[in-house]
Structures are given as C-alpha cells and as structure tokens.
N, C-alpha and C. Protein backbone atom coordinates (compact mmCIF):
# COMPACT_ATOMS: atom_id res chain seq x y z
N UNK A 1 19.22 112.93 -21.09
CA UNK A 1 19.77 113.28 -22.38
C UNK A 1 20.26 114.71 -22.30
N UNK A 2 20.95 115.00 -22.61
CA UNK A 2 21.68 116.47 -23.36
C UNK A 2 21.44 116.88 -24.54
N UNK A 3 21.45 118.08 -24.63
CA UNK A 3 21.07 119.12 -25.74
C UNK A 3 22.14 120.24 -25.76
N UNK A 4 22.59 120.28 -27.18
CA UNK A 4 23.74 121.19 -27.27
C UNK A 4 23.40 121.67 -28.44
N UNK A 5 24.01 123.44 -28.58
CA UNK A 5 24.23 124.04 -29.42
C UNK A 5 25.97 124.63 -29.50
N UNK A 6 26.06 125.01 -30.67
CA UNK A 6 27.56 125.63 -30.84
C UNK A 6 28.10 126.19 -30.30
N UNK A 7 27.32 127.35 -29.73
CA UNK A 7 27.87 128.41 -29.04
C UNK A 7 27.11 128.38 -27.51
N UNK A 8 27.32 129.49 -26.53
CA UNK A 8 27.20 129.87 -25.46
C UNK A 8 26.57 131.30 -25.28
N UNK A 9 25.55 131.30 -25.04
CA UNK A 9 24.77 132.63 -24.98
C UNK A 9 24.56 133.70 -24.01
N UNK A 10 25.45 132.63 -22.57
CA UNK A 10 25.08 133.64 -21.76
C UNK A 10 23.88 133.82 -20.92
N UNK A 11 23.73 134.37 -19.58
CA UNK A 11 22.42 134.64 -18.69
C UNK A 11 21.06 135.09 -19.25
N UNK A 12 21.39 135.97 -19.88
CA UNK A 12 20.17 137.00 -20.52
C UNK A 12 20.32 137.02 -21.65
N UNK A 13 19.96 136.04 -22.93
CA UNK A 13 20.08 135.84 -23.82
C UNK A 13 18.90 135.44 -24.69
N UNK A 14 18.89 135.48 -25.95
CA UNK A 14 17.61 135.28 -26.54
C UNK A 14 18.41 134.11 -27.43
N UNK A 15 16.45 133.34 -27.76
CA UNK A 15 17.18 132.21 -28.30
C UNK A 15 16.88 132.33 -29.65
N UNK A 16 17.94 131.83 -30.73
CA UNK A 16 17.62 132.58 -31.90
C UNK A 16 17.69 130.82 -33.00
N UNK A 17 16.58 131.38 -33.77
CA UNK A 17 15.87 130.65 -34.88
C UNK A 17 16.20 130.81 -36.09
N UNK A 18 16.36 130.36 -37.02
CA UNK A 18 16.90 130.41 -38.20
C UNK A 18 15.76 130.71 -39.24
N UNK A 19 15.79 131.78 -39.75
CA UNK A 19 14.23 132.32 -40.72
C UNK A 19 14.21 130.45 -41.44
N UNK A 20 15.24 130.01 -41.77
CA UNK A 20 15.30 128.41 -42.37
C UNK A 20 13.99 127.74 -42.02
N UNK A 21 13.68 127.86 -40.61
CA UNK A 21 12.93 127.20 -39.86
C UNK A 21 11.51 127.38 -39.85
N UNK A 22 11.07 128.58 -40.24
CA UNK A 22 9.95 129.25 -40.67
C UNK A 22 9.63 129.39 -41.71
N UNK A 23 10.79 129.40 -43.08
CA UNK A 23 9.96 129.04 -44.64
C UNK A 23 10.50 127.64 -44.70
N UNK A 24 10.92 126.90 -44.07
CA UNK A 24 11.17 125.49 -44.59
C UNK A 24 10.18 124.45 -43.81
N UNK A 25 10.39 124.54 -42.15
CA UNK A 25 9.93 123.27 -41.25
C UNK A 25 8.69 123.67 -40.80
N UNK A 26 8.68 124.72 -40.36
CA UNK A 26 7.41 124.83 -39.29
C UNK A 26 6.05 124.84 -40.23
N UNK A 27 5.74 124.98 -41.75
CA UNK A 27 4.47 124.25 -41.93
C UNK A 27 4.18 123.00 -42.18
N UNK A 28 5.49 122.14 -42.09
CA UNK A 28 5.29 120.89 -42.77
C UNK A 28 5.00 119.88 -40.87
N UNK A 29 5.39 120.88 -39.99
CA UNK A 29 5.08 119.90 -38.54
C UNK A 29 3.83 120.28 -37.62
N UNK A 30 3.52 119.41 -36.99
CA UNK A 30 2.59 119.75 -36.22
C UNK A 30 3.11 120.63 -35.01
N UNK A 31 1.60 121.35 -34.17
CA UNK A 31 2.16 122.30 -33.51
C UNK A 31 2.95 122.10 -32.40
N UNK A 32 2.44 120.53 -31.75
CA UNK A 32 3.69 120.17 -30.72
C UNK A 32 4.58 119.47 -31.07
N UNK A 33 4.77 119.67 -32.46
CA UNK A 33 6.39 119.14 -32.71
C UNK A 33 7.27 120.82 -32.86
N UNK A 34 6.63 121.69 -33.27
CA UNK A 34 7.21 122.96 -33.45
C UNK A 34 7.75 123.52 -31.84
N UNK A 35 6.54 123.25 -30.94
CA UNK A 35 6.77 123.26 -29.38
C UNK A 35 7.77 122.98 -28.93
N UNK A 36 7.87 121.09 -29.23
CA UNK A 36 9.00 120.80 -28.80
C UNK A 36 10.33 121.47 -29.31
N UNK A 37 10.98 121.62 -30.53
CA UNK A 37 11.71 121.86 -31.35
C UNK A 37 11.98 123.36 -30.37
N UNK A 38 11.27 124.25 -30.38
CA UNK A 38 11.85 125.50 -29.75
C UNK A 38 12.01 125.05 -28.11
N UNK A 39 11.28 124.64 -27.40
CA UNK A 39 12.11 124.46 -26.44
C UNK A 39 13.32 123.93 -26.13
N UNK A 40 13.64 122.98 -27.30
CA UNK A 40 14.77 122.09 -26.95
C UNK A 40 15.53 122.58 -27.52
N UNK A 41 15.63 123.95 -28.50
CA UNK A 41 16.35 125.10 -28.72
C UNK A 41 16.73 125.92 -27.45
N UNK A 42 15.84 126.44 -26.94
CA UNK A 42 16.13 127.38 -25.34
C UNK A 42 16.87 126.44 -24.76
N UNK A 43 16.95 125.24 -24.48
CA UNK A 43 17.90 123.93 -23.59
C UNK A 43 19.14 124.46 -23.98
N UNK A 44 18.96 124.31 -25.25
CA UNK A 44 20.60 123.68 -25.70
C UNK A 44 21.73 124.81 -25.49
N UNK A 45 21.11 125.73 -25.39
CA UNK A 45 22.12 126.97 -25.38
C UNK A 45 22.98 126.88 -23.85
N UNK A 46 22.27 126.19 -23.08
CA UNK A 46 23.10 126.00 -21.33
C UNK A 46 23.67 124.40 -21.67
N UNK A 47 23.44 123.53 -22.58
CA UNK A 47 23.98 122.14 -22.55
C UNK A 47 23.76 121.26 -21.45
N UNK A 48 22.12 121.74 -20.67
CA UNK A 48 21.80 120.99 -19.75
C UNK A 48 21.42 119.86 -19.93
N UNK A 49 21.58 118.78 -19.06
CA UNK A 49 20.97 117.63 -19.02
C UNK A 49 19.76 117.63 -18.85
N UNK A 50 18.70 117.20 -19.67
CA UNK A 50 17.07 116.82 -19.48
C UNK A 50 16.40 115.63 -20.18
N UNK A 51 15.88 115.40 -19.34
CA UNK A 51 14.54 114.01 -20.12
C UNK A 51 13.56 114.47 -20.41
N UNK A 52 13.00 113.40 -21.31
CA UNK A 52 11.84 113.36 -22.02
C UNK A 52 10.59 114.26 -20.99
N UNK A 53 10.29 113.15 -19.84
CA UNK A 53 9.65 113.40 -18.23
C UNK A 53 9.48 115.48 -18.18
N UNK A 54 10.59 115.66 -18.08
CA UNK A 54 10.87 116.99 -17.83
C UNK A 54 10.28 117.99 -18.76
N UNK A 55 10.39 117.23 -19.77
CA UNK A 55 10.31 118.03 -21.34
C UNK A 55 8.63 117.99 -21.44
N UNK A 56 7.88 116.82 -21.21
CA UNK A 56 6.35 116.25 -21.29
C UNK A 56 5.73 117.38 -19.74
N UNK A 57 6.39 117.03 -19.48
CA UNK A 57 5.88 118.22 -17.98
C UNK A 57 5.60 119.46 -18.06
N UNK A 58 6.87 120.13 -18.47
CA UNK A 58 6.89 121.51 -18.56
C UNK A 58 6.19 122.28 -19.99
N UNK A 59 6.06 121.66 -21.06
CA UNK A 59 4.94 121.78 -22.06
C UNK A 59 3.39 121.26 -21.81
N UNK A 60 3.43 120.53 -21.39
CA UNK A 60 2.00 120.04 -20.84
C UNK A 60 1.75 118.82 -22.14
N UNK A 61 3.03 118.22 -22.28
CA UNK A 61 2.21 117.12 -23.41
C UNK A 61 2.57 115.45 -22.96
N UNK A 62 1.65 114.84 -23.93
CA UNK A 62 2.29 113.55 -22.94
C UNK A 62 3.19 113.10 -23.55
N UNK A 63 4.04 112.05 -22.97
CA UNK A 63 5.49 111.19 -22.75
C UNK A 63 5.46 111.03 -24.68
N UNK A 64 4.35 110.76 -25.32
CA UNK A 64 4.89 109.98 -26.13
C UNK A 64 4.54 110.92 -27.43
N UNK A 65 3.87 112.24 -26.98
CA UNK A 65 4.04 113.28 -28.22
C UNK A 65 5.61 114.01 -28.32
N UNK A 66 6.24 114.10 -26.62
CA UNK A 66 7.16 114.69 -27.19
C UNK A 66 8.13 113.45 -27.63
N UNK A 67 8.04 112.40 -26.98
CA UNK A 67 8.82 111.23 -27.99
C UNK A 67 9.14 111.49 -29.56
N UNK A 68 7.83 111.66 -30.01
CA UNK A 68 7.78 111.51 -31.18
C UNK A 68 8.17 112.60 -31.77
N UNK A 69 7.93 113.88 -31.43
CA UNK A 69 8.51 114.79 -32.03
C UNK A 69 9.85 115.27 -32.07
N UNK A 70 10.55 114.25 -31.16
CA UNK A 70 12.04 114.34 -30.92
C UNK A 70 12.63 113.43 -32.63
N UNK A 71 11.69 112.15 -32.68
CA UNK A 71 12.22 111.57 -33.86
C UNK A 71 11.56 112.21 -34.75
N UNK A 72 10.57 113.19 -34.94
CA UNK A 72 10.33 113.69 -36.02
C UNK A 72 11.24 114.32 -36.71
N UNK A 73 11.71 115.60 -35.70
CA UNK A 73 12.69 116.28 -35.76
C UNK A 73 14.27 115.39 -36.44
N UNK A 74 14.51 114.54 -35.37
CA UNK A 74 15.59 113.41 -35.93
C UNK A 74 15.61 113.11 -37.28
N UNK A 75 14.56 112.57 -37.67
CA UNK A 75 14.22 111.77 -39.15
C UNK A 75 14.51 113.24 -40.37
N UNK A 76 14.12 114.71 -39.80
CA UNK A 76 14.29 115.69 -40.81
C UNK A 76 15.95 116.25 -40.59
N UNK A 77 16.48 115.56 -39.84
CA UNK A 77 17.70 116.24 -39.81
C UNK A 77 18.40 117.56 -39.34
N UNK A 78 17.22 118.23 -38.11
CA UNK A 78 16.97 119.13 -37.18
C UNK A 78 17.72 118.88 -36.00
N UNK A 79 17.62 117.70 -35.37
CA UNK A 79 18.19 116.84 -33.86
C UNK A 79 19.02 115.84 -34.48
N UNK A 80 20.54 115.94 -33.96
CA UNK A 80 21.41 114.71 -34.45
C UNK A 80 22.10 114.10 -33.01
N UNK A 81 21.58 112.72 -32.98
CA UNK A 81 21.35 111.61 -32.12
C UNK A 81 22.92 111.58 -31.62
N UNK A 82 22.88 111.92 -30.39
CA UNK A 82 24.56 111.75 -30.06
C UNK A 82 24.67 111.14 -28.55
N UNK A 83 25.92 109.58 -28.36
CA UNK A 83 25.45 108.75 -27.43
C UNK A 83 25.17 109.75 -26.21
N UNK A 84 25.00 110.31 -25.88
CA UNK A 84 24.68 110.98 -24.76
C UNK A 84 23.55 112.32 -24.94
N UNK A 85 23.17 112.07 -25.83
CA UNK A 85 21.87 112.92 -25.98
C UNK A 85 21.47 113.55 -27.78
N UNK A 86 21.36 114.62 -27.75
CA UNK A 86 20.66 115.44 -29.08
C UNK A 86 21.88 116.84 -29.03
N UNK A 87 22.21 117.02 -30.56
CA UNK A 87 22.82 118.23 -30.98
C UNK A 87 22.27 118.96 -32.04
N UNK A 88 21.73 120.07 -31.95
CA UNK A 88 20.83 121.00 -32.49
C UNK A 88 21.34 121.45 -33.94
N UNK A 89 21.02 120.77 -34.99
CA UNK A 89 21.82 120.84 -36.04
C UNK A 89 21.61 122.11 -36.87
N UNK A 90 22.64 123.04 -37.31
CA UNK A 90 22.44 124.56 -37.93
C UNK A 90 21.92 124.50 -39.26
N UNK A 91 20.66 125.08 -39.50
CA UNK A 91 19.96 125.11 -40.68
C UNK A 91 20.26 125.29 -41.68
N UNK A 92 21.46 126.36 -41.95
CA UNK A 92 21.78 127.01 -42.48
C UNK A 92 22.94 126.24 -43.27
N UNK A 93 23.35 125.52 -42.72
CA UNK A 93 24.34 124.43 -43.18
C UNK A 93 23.56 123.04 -43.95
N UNK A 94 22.71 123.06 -43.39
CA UNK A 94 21.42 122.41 -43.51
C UNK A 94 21.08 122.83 -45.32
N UNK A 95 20.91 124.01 -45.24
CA UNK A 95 20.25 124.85 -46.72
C UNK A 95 21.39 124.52 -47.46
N UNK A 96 22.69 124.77 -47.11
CA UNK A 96 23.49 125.18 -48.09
C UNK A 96 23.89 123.79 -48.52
N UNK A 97 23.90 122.81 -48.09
CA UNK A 97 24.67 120.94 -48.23
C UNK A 97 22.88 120.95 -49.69
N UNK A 98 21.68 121.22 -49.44
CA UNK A 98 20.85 121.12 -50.31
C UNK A 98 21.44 121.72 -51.54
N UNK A 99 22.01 123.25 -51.77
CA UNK A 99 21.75 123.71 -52.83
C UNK A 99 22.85 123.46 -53.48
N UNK A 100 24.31 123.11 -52.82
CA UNK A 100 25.23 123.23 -53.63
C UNK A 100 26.11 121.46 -53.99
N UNK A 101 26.07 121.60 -55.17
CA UNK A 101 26.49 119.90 -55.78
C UNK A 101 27.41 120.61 -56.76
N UNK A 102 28.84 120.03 -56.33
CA UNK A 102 29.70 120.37 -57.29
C UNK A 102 29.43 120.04 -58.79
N UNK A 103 30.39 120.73 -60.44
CA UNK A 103 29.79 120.00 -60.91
C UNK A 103 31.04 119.50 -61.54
N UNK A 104 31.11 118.55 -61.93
CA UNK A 104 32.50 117.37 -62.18
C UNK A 104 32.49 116.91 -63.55
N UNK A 105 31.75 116.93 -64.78
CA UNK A 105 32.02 116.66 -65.70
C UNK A 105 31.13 117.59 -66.74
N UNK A 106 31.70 117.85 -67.53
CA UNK A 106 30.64 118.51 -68.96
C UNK A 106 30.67 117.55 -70.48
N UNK A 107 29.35 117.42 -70.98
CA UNK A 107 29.14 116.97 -72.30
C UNK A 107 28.20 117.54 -73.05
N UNK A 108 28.24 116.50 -74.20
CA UNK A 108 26.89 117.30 -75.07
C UNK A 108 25.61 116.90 -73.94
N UNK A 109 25.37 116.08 -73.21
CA UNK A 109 24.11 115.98 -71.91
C UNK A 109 23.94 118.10 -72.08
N UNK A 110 25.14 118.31 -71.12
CA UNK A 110 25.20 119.47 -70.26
C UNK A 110 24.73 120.63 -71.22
N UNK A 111 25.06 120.68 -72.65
CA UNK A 111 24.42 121.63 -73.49
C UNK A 111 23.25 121.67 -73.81
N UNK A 112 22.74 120.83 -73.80
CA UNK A 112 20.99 120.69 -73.68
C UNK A 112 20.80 121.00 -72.45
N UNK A 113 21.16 120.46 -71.82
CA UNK A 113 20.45 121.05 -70.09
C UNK A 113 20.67 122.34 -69.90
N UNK A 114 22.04 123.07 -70.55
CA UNK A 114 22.23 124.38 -70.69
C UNK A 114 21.12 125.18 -71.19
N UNK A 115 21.08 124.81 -72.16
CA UNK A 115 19.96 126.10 -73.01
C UNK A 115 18.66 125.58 -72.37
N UNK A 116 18.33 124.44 -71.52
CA UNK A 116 16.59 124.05 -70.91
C UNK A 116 16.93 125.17 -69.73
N UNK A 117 17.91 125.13 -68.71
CA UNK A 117 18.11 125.74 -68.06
C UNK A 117 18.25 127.21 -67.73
N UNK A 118 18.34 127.44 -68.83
CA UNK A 118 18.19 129.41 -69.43
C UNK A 118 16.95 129.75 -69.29
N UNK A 119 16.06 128.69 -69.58
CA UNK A 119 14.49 129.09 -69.93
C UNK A 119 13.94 128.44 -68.45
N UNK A 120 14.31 128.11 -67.82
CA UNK A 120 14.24 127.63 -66.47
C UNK A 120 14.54 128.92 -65.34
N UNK A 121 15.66 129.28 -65.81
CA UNK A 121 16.01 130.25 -64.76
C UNK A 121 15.15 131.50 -65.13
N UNK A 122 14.93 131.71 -66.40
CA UNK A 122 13.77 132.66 -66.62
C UNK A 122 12.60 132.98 -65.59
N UNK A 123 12.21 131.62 -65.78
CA UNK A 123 11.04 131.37 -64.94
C UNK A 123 11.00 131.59 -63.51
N UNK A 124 12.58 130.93 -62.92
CA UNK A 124 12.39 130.69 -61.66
C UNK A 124 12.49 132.47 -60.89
N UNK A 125 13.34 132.83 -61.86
CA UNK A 125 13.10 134.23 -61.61
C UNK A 125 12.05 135.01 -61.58
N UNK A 126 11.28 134.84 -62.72
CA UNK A 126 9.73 135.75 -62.77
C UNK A 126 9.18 135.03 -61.62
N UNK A 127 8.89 134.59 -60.98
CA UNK A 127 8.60 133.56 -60.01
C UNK A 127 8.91 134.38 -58.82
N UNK A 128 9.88 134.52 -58.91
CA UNK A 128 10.84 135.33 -57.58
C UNK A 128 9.80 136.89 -57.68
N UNK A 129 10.03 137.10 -58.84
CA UNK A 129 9.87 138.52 -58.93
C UNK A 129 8.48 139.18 -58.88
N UNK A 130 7.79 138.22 -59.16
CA UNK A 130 6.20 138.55 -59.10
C UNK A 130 5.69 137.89 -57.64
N UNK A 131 6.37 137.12 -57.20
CA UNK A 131 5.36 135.99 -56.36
C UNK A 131 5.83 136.23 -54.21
N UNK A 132 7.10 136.78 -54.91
CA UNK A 132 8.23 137.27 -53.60
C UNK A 132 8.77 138.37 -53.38
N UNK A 133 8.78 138.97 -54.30
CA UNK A 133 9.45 140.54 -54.62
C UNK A 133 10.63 140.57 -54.31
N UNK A 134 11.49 139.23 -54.98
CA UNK A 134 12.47 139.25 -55.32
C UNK A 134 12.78 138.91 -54.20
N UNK A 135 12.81 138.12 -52.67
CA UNK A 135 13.51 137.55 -51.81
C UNK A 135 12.87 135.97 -51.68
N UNK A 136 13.04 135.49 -52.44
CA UNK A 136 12.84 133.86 -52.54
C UNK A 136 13.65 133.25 -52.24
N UNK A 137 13.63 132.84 -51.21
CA UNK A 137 14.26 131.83 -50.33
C UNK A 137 15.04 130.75 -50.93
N UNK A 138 16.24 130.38 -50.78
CA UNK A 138 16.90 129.43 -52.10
C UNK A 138 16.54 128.31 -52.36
N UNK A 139 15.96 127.57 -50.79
CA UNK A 139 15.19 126.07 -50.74
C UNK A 139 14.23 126.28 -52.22
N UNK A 140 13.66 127.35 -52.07
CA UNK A 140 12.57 127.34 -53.38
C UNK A 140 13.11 127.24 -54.25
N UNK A 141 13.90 127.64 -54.85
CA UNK A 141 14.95 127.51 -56.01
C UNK A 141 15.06 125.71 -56.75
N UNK A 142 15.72 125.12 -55.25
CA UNK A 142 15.50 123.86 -55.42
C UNK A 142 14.09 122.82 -55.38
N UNK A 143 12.97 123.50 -54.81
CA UNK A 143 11.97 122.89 -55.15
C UNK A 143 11.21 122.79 -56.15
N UNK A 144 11.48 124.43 -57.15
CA UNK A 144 10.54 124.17 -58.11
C UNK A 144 11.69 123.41 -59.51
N UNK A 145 12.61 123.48 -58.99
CA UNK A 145 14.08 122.94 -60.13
C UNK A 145 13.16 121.58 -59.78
N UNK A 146 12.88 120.86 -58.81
CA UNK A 146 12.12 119.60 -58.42
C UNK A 146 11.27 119.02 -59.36
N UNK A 147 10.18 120.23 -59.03
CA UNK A 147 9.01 120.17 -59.34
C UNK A 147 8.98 119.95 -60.93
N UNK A 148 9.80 120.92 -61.87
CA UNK A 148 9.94 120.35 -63.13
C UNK A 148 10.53 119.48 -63.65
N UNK A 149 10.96 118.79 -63.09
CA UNK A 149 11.46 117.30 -63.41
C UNK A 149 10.61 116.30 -63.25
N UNK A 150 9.57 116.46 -61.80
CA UNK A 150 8.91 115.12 -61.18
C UNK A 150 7.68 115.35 -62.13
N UNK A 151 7.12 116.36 -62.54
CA UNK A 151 5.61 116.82 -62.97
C UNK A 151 6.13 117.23 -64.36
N UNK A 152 7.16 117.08 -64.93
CA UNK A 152 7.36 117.45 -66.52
C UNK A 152 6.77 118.45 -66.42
N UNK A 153 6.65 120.03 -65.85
CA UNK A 153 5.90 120.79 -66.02
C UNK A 153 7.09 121.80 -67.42
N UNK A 154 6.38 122.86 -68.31
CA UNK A 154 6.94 123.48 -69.29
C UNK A 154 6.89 125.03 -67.94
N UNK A 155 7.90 126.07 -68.19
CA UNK A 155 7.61 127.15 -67.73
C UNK A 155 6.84 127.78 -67.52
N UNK A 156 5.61 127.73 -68.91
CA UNK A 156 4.46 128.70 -68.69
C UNK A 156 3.48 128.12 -67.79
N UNK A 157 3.35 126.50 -67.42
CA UNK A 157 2.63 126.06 -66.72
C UNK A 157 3.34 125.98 -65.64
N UNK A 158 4.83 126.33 -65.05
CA UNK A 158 5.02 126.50 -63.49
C UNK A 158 4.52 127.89 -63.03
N UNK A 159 4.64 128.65 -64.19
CA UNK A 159 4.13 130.61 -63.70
C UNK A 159 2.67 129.89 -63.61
N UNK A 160 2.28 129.85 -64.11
CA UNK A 160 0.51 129.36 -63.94
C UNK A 160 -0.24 129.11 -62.87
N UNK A 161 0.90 127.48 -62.45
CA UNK A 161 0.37 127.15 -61.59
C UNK A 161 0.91 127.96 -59.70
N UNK A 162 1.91 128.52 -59.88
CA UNK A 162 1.95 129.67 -59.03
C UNK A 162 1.17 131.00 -59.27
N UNK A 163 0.54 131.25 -59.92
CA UNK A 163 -0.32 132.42 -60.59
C UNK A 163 -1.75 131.60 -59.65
N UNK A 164 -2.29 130.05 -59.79
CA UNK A 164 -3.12 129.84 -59.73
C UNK A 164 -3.63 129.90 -57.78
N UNK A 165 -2.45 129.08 -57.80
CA UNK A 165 -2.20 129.35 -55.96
C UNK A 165 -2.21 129.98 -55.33
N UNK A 166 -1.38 131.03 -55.83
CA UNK A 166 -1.68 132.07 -54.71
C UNK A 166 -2.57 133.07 -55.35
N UNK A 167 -3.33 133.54 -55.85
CA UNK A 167 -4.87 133.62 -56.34
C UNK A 167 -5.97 133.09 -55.11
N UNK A 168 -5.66 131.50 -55.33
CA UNK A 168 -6.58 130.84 -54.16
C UNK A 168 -6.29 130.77 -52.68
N UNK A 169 -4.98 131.06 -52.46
CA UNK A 169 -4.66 131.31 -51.01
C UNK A 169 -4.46 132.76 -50.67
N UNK A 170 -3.93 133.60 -51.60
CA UNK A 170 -3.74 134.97 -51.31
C UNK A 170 -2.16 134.85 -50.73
N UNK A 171 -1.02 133.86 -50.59
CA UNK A 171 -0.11 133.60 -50.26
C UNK A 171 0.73 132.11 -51.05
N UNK A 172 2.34 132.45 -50.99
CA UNK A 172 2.80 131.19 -51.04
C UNK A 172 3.26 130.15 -50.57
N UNK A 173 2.49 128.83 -50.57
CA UNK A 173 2.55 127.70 -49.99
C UNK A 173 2.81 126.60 -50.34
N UNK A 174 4.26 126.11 -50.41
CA UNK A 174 4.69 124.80 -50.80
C UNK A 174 4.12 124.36 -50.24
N UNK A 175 3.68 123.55 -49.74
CA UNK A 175 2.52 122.70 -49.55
C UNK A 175 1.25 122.42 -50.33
N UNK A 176 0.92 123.69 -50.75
CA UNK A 176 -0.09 123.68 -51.64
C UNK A 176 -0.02 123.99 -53.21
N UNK A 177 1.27 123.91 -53.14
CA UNK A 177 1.60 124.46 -54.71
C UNK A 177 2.09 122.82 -55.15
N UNK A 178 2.57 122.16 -54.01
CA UNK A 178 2.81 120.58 -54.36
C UNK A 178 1.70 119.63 -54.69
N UNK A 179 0.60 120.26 -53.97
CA UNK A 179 -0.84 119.12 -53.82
C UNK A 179 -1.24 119.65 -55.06
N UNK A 180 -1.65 120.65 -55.65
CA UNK A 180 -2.10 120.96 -56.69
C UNK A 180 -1.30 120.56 -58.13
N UNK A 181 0.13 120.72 -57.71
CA UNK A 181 0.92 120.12 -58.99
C UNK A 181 0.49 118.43 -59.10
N UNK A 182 0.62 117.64 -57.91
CA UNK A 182 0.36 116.65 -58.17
C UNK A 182 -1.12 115.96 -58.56
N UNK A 183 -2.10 117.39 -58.21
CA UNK A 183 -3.63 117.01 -59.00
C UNK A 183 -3.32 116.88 -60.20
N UNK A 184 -3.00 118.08 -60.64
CA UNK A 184 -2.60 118.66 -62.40
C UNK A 184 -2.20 117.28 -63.27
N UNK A 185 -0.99 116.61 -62.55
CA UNK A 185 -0.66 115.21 -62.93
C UNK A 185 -1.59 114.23 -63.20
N UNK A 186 -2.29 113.71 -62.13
CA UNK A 186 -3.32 112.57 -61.84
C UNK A 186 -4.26 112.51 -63.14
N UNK A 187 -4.49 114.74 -63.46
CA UNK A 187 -5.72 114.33 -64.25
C UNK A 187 -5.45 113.85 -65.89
C-alpha cells in the first residue's frame, strides 16, 4: 500500500500535525491507533510503498492492531482509501467542511432561531472566555451548538455544567463534559 501527503518535505524534514489532531482525535483513540496514525504520517511525506507487515514490525504491534487502526482512522475520515493505498486527509479541511453550511433560505423559523441564538452565542462565548481564555477551538463551537439541541440544555445549565467539569477534572474534556451531559439527561 502507499501513503501520500500533499506536499514534499524533503531529506531533513519534520513531520507536522495539525493542533486539529490533538483537541479533536487523539483523546477519542487508543494509544496504538494514535501510533499508528503518526507513523503513517512520517510515511506519507516520501509516498513510499509499505504494508501492514512492515508497519506491525517496526512499531512492535501485531498484524491486526495496526489493521484496525488503519480502519479506525478510515471510518473517522483521517485515511482516505485509494485503489492503491491510503491518502492522509488535511484536518483542517476536515474542521472547516464541519463548521461551515451555507445558509439558503430565511423565515419566520429563522427569527426565532435568531433571537435563541443571541442567547446561545452569549454563552458559547462566556464559555470561551472563562473556560479557554478565549482560544476555543471552533470544533467546540459546534459541539456544544450539539449539545443544546440533543440534551435541551438552557444556557445557564451549559455554563454549569462546564463550571461543573472542569472543577472535577481541573481541565476541559469533551469526553467528559458529554458523559456527564448525558447523566444529567438519564436522571
């Protein structure tokens, strides 16, 4: 199989990661799927040909962890399956196809969602501003826009329940700001 990236880096080159990859993927995978994922980053930059064999060898894992973490990767839309191997898909393009949805029609819908959305962005901001110091990552933007839709949460209970989290972790963790929203629900 082959592994390609966009560009050409050259002899003495470093291989470079997309911060994307560090507040978005790497807590939601295990550690030899993160393994795999950066090595098959360092590959792609020469567009060498390698197998699985090669790949299970030189990490020290077996045949069918890095298997799997090749379709892990695949299934999140990281590695895109091409007949002759894997192309290292840019995150960043990745982020931006998430956040941006044209918008194509306005009604009375859109004026209600207007003024919910004022008091939304309020939030998502104090959010930013207390919880990040103001560099909140945009994925977040779209997760907690998520989160108040799937959990009917009101504003003062999304500050809350980020107030409550990172309190108990001392940090912020989608992951754990999801498990806890979805306790909050259950009860």
């Amino acid at each position: 199989m082959k592994i390609e990236a966009k560009e050409d880096f050259g002899l003495f080159s470093s291989t470079e990661i997309s911060d994307i990859f560090f507040s978005d993927y790497i807590g939601l995978a295990s550690g030899d799927a993160v393994k795999v994922y950066l090595y098959l980053s360092f590959l792609s930059k020469n567009g060498k040909d390698v197998n699985i064999n090669e790949v299970s060898k030189i990490l020290s894992l077996p045949y069918e962890t890095v298997n799997e973490s090749i379709k892990y990767w695949e299934d999140k839309g990281l590695l895109i399956k091409k007949p002759d191997g894997y192309f290292i898909a840019n995150l960043q393009e990745i982020a931006l196809s998430k956040l941006y949805s044209p918008k194509v029609t306005s009604g009375p819908d859109s004026i209600e969602k207007s003024e919910k959305n004022k008091t939304r962005t309020i939030c998502i901001e104090s959010i930013n501003n207390q919880f990040f110091s103001g560099t909140m990552n945009p994925t977040w933007y779209t997760d907690i826009d998520l989160w108040f839709e799937k959990y009917g949460f009101d504003e003062q209970v999304m500050l809350a329940l980020f107030s409550y989290c990172v309190e108990k972790t001392n940090n912020v963790n989608r992951n754990y700001i999801q498990a806890v929203a979805e306790r909050l629900v259950k009860k």
